[in-house]
Protein backbone atom coordinates (compact mmCIF):
# COMPACT_ATOMS: atom_id res chain seq x y z
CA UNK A 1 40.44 43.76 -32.87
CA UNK A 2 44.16 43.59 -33.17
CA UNK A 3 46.15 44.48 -30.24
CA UNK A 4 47.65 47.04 -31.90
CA UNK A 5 44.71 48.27 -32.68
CA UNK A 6 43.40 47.60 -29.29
CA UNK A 7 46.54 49.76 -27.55
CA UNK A 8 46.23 52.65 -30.05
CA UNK A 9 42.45 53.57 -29.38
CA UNK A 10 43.10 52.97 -25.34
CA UNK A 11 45.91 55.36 -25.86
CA UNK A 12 44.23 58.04 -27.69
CA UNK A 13 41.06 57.86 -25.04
CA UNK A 14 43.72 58.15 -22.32
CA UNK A 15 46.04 60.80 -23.76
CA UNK A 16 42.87 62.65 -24.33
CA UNK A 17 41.58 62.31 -20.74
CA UNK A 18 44.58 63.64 -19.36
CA UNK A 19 44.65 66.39 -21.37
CA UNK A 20 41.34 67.35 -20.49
CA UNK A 21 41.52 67.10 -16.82
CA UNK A 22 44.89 69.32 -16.93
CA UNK A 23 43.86 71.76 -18.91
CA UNK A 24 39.77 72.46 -17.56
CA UNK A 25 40.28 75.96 -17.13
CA UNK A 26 40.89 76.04 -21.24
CA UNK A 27 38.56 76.29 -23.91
CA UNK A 28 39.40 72.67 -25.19
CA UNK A 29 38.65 72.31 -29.11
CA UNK A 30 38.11 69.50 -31.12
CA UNK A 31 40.98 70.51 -33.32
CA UNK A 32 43.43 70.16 -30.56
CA UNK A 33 41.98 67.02 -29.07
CA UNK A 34 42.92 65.77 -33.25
CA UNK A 35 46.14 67.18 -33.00
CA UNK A 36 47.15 65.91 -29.59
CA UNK A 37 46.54 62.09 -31.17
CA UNK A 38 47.36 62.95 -34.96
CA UNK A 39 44.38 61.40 -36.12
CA UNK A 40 41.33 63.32 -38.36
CA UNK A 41 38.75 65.47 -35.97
CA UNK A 42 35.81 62.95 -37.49
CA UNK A 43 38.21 59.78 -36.51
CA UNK A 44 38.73 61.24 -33.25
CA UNK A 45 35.00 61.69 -32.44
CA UNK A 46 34.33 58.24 -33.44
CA UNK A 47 36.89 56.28 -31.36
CA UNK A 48 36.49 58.77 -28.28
CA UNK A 49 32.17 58.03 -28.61
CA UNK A 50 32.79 53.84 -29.09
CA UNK A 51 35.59 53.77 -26.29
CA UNK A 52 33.63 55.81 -23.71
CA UNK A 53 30.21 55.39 -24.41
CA UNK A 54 29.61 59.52 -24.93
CA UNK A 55 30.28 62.31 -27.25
CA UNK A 56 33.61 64.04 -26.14
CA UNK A 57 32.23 67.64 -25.30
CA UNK A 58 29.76 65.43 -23.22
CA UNK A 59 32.09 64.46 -20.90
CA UNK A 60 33.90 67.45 -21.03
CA UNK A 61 31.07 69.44 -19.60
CA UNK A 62 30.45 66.65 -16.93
CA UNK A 63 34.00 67.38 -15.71
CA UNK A 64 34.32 70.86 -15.54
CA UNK A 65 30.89 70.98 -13.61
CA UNK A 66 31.41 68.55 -10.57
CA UNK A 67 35.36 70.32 -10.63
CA UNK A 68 32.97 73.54 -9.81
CA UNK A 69 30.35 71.43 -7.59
CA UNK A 70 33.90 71.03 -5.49
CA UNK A 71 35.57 74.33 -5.72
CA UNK A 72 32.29 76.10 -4.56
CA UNK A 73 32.39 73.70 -1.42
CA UNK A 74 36.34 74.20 -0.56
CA UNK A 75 37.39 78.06 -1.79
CA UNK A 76 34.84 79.69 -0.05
CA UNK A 77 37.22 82.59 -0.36
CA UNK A 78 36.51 82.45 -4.49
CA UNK A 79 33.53 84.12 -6.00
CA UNK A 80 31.62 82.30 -7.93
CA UNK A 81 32.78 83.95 -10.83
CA UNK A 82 36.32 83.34 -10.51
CA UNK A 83 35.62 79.32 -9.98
CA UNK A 84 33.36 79.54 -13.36
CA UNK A 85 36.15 80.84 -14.98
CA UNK A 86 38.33 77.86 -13.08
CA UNK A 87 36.16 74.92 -14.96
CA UNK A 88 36.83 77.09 -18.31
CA UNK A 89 33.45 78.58 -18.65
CA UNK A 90 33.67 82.54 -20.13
CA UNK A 91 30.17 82.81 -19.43
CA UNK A 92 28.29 83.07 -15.48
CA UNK A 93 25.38 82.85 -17.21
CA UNK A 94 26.10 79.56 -19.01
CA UNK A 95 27.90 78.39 -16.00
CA UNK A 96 24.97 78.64 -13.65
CA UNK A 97 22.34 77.19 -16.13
CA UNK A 98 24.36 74.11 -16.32
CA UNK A 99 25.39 73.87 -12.76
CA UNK A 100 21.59 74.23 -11.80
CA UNK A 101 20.86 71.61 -14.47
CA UNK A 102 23.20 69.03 -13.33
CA UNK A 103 22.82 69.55 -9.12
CA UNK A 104 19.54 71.00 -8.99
CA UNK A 105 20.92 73.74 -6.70
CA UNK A 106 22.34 77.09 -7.96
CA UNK A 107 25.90 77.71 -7.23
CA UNK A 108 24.68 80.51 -4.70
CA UNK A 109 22.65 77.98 -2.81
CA UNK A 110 25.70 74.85 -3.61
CA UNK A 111 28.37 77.40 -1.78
CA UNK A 112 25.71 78.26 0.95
CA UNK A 113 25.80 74.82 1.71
CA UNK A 114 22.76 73.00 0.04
CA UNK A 115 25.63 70.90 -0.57
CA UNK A 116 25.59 69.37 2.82
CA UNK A 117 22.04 67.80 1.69
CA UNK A 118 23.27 66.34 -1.96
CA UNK A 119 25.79 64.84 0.08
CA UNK A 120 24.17 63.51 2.73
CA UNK A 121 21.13 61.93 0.72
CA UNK A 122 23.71 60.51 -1.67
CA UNK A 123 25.75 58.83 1.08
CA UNK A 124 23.17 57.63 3.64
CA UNK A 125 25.48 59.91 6.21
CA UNK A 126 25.19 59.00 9.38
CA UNK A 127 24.69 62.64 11.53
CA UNK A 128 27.90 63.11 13.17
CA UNK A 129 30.01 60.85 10.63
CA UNK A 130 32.61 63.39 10.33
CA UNK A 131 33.40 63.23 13.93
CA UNK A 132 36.02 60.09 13.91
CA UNK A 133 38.34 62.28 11.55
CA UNK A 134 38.30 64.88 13.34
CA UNK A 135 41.95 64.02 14.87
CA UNK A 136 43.79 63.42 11.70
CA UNK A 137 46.18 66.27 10.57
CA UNK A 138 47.68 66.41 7.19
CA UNK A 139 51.23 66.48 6.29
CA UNK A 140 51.81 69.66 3.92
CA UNK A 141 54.19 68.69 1.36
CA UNK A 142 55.22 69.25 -1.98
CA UNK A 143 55.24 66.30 -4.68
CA UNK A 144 57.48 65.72 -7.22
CA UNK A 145 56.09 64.64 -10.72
CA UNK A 146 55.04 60.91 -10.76
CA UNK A 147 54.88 58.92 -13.98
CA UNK A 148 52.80 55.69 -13.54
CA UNK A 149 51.52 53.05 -15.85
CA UNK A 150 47.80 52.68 -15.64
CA UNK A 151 44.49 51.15 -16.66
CA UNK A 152 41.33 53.62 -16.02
CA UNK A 153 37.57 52.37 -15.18
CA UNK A 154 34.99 54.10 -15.26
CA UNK A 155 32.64 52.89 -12.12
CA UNK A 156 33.62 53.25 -8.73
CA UNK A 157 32.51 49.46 -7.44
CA UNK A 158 34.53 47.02 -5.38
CA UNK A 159 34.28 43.80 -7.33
CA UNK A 160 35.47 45.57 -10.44
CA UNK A 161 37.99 47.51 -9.00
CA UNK A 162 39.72 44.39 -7.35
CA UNK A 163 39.87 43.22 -11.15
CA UNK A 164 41.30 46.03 -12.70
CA UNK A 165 44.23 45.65 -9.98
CA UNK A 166 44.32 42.42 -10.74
CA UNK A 167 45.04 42.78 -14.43
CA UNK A 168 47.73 45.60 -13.36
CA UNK A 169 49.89 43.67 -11.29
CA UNK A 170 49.20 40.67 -13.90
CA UNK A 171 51.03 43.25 -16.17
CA UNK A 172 53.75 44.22 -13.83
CA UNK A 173 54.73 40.59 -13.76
CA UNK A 174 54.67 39.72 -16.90
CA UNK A 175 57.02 43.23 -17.44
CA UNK A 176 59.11 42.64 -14.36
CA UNK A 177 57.64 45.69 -12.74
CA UNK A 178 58.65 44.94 -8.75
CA UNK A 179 57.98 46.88 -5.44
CA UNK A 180 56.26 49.93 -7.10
CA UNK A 181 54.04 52.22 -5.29
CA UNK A 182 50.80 51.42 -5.98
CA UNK A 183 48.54 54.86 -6.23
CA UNK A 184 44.70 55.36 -6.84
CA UNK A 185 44.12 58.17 -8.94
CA UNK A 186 40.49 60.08 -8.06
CA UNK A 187 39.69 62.29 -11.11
CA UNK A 188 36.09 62.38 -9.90
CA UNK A 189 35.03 63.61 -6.70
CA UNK A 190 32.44 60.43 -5.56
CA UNK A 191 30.98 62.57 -3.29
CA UNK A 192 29.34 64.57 -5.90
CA UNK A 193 29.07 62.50 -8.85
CA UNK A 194 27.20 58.77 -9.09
CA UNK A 195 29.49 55.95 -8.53
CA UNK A 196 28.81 54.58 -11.80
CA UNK A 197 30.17 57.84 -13.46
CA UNK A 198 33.40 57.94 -11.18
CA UNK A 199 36.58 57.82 -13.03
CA UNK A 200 39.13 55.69 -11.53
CA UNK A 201 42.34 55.19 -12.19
CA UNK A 202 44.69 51.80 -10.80
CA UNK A 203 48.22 52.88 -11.43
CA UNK A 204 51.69 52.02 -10.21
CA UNK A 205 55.04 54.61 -10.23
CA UNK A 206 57.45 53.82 -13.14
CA UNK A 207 60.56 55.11 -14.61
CA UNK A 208 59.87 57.89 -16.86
CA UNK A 209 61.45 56.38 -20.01
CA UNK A 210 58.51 53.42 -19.45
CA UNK A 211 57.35 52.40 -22.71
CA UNK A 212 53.42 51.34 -22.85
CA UNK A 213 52.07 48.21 -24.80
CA UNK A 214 48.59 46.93 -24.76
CA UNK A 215 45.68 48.49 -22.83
CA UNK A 216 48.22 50.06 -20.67
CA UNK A 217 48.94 53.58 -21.07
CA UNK A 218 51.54 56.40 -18.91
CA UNK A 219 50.83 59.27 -17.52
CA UNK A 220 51.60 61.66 -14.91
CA UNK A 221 50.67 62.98 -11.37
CA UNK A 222 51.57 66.50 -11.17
CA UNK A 223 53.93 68.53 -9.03
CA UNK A 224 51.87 70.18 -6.56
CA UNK A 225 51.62 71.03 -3.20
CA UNK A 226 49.72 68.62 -1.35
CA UNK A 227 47.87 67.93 2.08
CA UNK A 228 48.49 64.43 3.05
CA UNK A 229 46.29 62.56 5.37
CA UNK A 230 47.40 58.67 6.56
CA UNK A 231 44.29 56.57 6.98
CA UNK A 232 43.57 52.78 8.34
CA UNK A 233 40.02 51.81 7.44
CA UNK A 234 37.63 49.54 5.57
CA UNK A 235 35.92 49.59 2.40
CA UNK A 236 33.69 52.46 1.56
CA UNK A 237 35.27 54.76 4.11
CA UNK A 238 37.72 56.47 1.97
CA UNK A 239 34.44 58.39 0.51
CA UNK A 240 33.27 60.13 3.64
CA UNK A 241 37.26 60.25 4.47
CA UNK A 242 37.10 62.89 1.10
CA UNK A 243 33.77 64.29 2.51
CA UNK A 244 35.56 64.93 5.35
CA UNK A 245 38.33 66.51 3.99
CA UNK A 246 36.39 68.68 1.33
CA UNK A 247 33.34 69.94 3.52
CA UNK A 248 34.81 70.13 6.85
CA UNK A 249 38.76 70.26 7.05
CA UNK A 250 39.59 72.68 3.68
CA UNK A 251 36.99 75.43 4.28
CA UNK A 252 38.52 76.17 7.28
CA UNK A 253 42.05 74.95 6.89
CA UNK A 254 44.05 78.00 5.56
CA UNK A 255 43.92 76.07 2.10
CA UNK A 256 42.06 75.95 -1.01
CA UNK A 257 41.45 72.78 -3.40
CA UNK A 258 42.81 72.78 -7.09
CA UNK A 259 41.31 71.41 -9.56
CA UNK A 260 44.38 68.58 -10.15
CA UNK A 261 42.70 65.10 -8.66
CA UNK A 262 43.35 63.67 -5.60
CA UNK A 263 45.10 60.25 -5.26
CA UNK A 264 45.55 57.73 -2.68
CA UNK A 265 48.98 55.73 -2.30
CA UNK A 266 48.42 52.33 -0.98
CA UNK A 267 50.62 50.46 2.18
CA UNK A 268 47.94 47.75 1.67
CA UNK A 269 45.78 47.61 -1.16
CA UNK A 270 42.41 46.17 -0.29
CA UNK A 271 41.16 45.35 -3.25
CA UNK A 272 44.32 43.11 -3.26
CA UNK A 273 44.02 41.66 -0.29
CA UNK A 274 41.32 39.58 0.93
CA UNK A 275 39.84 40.98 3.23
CA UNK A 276 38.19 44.97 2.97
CA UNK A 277 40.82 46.80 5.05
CA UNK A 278 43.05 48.99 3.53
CA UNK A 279 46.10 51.14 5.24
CA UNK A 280 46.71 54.79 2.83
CA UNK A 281 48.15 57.87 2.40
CA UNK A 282 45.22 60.08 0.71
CA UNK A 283 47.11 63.27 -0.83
CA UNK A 284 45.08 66.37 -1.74
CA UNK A 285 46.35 68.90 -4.19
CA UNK A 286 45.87 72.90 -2.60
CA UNK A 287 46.95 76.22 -2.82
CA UNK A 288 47.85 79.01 0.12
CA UNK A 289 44.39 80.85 0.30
């Protein structure tokens, strides 16, 4: 494959992404997926399916439903209708089918807090884990628009994240890219969702007239109020850092989550470094309940 070729199809699979994620609380059509990458709705399907490994209203489902599996943790102050409605589904009934489907729970029994179980089996939770975060307080802050240059992976595992760094700051060499902030993007809460269907996202803050080439794409992190919370630990702690933060500091914070992802900027990176400690900034986007 050319690497034209090569930078188009990573492109269209990224533009696509984006779009999705942004606009969840849509009824997202084929045609405008098409449009969005001026390409035929059959030649869409086909690069989207070889590129990702599933059919496109696949993975749309899969993200609108662990976006609810979240919002029915952290807005307990939102009915269950008005989070369906959130994750773009016009129909309760549909919604809990296929929320019962996917978690096992109903999203009555989810908000209740058979949550707290999913969680806990899919973790290995220690009882009181929650209780060393306990004394970290956010910074509330708004956040300009960021535009980064990126490479996405899907699979949240330590070996192959290190790579994917790697190959970005192999990039920002080679494009004289210096001292930019270095930001993980979490589309996918990894709480709720296997690791191996995580969507991650290594990405570094460039100029806004930044001009793509290979497997490298652009996008943005939205403007957004945010809850900030600065965290020294060691690998695999930034997940029950977010299980923290979702099941035990939003309910009862004053705040609600949106359904924009989460993103961590890096003071040191450890899957750069060698050795698994890491020093962050973990932002959270939220809303005044």
């Amino acid at each position: 494959m050319k690497k034209d070729t090569k930078h188009i199809r990573a492109d269209i699979v990224n533009k696509s992404l984006n779009y999705i994620y942004k606009y969840i609380n849509s009824n997202i059509t084929l045609e405008e997926l098409a449009k969005l990458n001026s390409v035929s709705k059959s030649h869409f399907l086909t690069i989207f399916k070889e590129e990702i490994g599933e059919n496109v209203f696949e993975r749309v489902t899969a993200i609108r439903l662990q976006k609810a599996a979240n919002l029915l943790i952290t807005n307990k102050y939102s009915t269950i209708s008005e989070i369906s409605q959130l994750c773009g589904y016009a129909s309760h009934t549909s919604f809990i089918k296929a929320f019962k489907k996917r978690f096992v729970y109903t999203p009555t029994q989810w908000k209740k807090g058979a949550y707290k179980n999913f969680t806990k089996e899919k973790l290995h939770l220690e009882e009181n884990f929650y209780e060393k975060f306990i004394g970290i307080e956010p910074k509330i802050q708004v956040i300009p628009t960021k535009t980064c240059a990126y490479i996405r992976h899907k699979g949240y595992d330590g070996d192959a994240l290190s790579k994917l760094w790697q190959r970005l700051m192999a990039f920002a060499y080679e494009k004289d890219i210096t001292n930019s902030t270095q930001i993980g993007v979490y589309h996918d809460n990894t709480i709720i969702i296997p690791y191996e269907e995580c969507n991650y996202i290594a990405a570094l803050e460039v100029d806004k007239n930044f001009e793509p080439t290979n497997s490298i794409s652009k996008f943005e992190v939205l403007e957004s109020l945010y809850a900030i919370f600065h965290y020294e630990g060691v690998y695999g702690e930034v997940c029950k850092l977010m299980t923290y933060i979702y099941q035990y500091w939003m309910p009862n914070s004053g705040y609600e989550a949106k359904t924009l992802p989460a993103f961590s900027i890096y003071h040191k990176n450890h899957y750069l470094d060698e050795n698994d400690s890491f020093i962050l900034d973990f932002y959270v986007p939220i809303q005044v309940v």
